[in-house]
C-alpha atoms as a PDB file:
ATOM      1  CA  UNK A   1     -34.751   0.889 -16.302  1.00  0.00           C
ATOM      2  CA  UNK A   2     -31.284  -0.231 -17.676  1.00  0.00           C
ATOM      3  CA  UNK A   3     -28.865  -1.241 -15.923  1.00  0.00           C
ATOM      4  CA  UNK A   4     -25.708   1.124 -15.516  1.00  0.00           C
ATOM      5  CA  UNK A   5     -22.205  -0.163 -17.191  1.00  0.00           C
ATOM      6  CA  UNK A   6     -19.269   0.097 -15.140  1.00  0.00           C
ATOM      7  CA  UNK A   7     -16.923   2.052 -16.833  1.00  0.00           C
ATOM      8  CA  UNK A   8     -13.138   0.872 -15.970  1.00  0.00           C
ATOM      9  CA  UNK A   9     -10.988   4.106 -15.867  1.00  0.00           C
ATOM     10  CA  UNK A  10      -7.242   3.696 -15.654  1.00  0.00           C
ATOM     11  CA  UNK A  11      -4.812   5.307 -12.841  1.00  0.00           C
ATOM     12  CA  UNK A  12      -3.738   8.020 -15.550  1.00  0.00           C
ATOM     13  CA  UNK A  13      -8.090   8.330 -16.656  1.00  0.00           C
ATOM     14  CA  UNK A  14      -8.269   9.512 -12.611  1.00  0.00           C
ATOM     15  CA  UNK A  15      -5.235  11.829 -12.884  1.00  0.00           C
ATOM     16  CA  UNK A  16      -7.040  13.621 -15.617  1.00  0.00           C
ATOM     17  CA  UNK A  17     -10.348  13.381 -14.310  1.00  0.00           C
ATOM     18  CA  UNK A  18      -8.889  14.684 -10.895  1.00  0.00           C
ATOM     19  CA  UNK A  19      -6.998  17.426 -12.821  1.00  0.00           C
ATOM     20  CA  UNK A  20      -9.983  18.556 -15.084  1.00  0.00           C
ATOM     21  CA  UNK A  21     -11.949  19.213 -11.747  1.00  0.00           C
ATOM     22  CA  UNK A  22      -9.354  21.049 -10.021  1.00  0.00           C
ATOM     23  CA  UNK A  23      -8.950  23.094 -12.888  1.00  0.00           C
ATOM     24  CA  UNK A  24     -12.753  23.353 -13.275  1.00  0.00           C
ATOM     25  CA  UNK A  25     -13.382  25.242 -10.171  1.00  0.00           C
ATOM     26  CA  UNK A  26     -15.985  23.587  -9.629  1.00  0.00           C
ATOM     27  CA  UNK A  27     -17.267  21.861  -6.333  1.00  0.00           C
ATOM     28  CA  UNK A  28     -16.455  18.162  -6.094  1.00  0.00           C
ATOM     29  CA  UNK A  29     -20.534  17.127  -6.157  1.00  0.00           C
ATOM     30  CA  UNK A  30     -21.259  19.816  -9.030  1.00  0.00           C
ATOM     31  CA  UNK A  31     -18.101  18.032 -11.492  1.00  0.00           C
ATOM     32  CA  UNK A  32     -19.061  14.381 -10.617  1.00  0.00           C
ATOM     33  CA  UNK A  33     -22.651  15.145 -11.588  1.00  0.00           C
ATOM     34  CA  UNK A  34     -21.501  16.732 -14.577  1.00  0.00           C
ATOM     35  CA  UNK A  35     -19.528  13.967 -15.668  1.00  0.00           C
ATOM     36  CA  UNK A  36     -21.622  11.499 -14.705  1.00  0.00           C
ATOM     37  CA  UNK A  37     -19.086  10.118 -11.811  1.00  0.00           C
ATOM     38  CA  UNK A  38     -20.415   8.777  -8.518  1.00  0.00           C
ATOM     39  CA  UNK A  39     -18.230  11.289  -5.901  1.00  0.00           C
ATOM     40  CA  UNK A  40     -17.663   8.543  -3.919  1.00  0.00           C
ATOM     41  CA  UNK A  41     -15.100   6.609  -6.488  1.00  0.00           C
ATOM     42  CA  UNK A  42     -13.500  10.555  -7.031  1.00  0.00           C
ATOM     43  CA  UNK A  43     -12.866  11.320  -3.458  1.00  0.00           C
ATOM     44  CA  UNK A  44     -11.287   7.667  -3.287  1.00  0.00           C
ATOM     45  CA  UNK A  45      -9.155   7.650  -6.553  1.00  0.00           C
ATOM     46  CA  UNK A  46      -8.207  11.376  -5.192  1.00  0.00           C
ATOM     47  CA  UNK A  47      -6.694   9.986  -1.630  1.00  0.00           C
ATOM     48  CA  UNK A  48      -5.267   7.000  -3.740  1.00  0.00           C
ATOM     49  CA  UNK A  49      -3.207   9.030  -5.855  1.00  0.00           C
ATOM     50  CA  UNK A  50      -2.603  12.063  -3.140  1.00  0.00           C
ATOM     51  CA  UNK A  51      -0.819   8.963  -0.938  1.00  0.00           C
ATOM     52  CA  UNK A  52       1.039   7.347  -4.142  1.00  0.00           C
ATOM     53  CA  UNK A  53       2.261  10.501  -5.248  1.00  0.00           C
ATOM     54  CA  UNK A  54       3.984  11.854  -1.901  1.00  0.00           C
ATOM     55  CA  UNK A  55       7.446  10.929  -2.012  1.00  0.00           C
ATOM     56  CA  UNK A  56       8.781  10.394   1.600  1.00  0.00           C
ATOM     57  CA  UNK A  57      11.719  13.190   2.514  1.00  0.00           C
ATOM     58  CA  UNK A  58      15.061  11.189   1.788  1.00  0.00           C
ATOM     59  CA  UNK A  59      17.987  12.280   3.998  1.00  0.00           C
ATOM     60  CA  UNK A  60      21.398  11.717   2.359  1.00  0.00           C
ATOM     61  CA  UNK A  61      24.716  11.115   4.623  1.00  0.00           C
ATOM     62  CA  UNK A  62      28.108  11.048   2.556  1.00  0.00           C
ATOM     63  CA  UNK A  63      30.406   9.104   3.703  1.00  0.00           C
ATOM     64  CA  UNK A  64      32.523   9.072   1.449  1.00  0.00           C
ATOM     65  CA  UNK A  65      35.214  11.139   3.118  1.00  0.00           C
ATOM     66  CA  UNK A  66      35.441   8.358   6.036  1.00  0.00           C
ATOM     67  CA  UNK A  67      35.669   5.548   3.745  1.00  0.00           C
ATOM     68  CA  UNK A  68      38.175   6.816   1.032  1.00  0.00           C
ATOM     69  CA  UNK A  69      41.008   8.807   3.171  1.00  0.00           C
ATOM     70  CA  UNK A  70      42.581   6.333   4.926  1.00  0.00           C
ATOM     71  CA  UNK A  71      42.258   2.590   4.517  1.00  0.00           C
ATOM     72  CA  UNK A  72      43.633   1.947   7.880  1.00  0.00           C
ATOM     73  CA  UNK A  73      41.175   3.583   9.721  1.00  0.00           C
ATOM     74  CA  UNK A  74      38.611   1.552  11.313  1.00  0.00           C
ATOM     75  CA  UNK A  75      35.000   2.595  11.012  1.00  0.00           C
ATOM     76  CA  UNK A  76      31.955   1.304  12.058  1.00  0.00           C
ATOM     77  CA  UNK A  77      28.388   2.728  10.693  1.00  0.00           C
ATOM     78  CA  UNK A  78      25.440   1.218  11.680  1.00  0.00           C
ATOM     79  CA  UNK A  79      21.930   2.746  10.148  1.00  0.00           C
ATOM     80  CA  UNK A  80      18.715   2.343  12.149  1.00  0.00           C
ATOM     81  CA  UNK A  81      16.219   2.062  10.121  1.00  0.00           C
ATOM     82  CA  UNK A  82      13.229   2.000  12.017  1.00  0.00           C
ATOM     83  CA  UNK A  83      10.875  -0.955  12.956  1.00  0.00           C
ATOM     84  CA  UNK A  84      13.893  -3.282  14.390  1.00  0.00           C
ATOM     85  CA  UNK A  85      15.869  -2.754  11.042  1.00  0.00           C
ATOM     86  CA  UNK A  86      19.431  -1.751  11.474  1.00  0.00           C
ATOM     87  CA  UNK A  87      22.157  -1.328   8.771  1.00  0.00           C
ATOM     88  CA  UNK A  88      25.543  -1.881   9.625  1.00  0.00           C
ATOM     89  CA  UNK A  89      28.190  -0.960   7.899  1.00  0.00           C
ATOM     90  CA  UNK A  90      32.073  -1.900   8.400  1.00  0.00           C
ATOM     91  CA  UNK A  91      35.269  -1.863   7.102  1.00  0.00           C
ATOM     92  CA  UNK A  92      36.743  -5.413   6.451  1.00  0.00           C
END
């Protein structure tokens, strides 16, 4: 018996491969078989990509019109961030 060759497949191979099954209809098991892909490496490359291609929602404040008007106002802005990080902003 020969020994199998690992085949390296790039991120973008995956994305293709992923795509192809999707499109295929095809149960996950029934592609991978086809293709000659242990389902194992699909399902993993699958969540890998699912996770990296998920932006997370970005929330936008402008604050522009409390900066520009008036120079002489003060203002102080401070941003938390989460996990002990906190943004302050304020005018010098």
């Amino acid at each position: 018996m020969k020994p199998q060759t690992r085949l390296y497949r790039s991120e973008a191979d995956w994305q293709k491969i992923i795509d192809q099954q999707a499109d295929s209809n095809l149960p996950v098991s029934t592609f991978c078989e086809q293709q000659g892909i242990r389902y194992q490496s699909f399902y993993r490359w699958r969540k890998r990509l699912e996770v990296s291609a998920t932006p997370e929602a970005v929330n936008m404040i402008d604050i522009t019109s409390v900066v520009a008007i008036d120079p002489s106002v003060r203002w102080h802005i401070e941003l938390d961030l989460g996990d002990g990080i906190k943004l302050n902003l304020k005018q010098a």
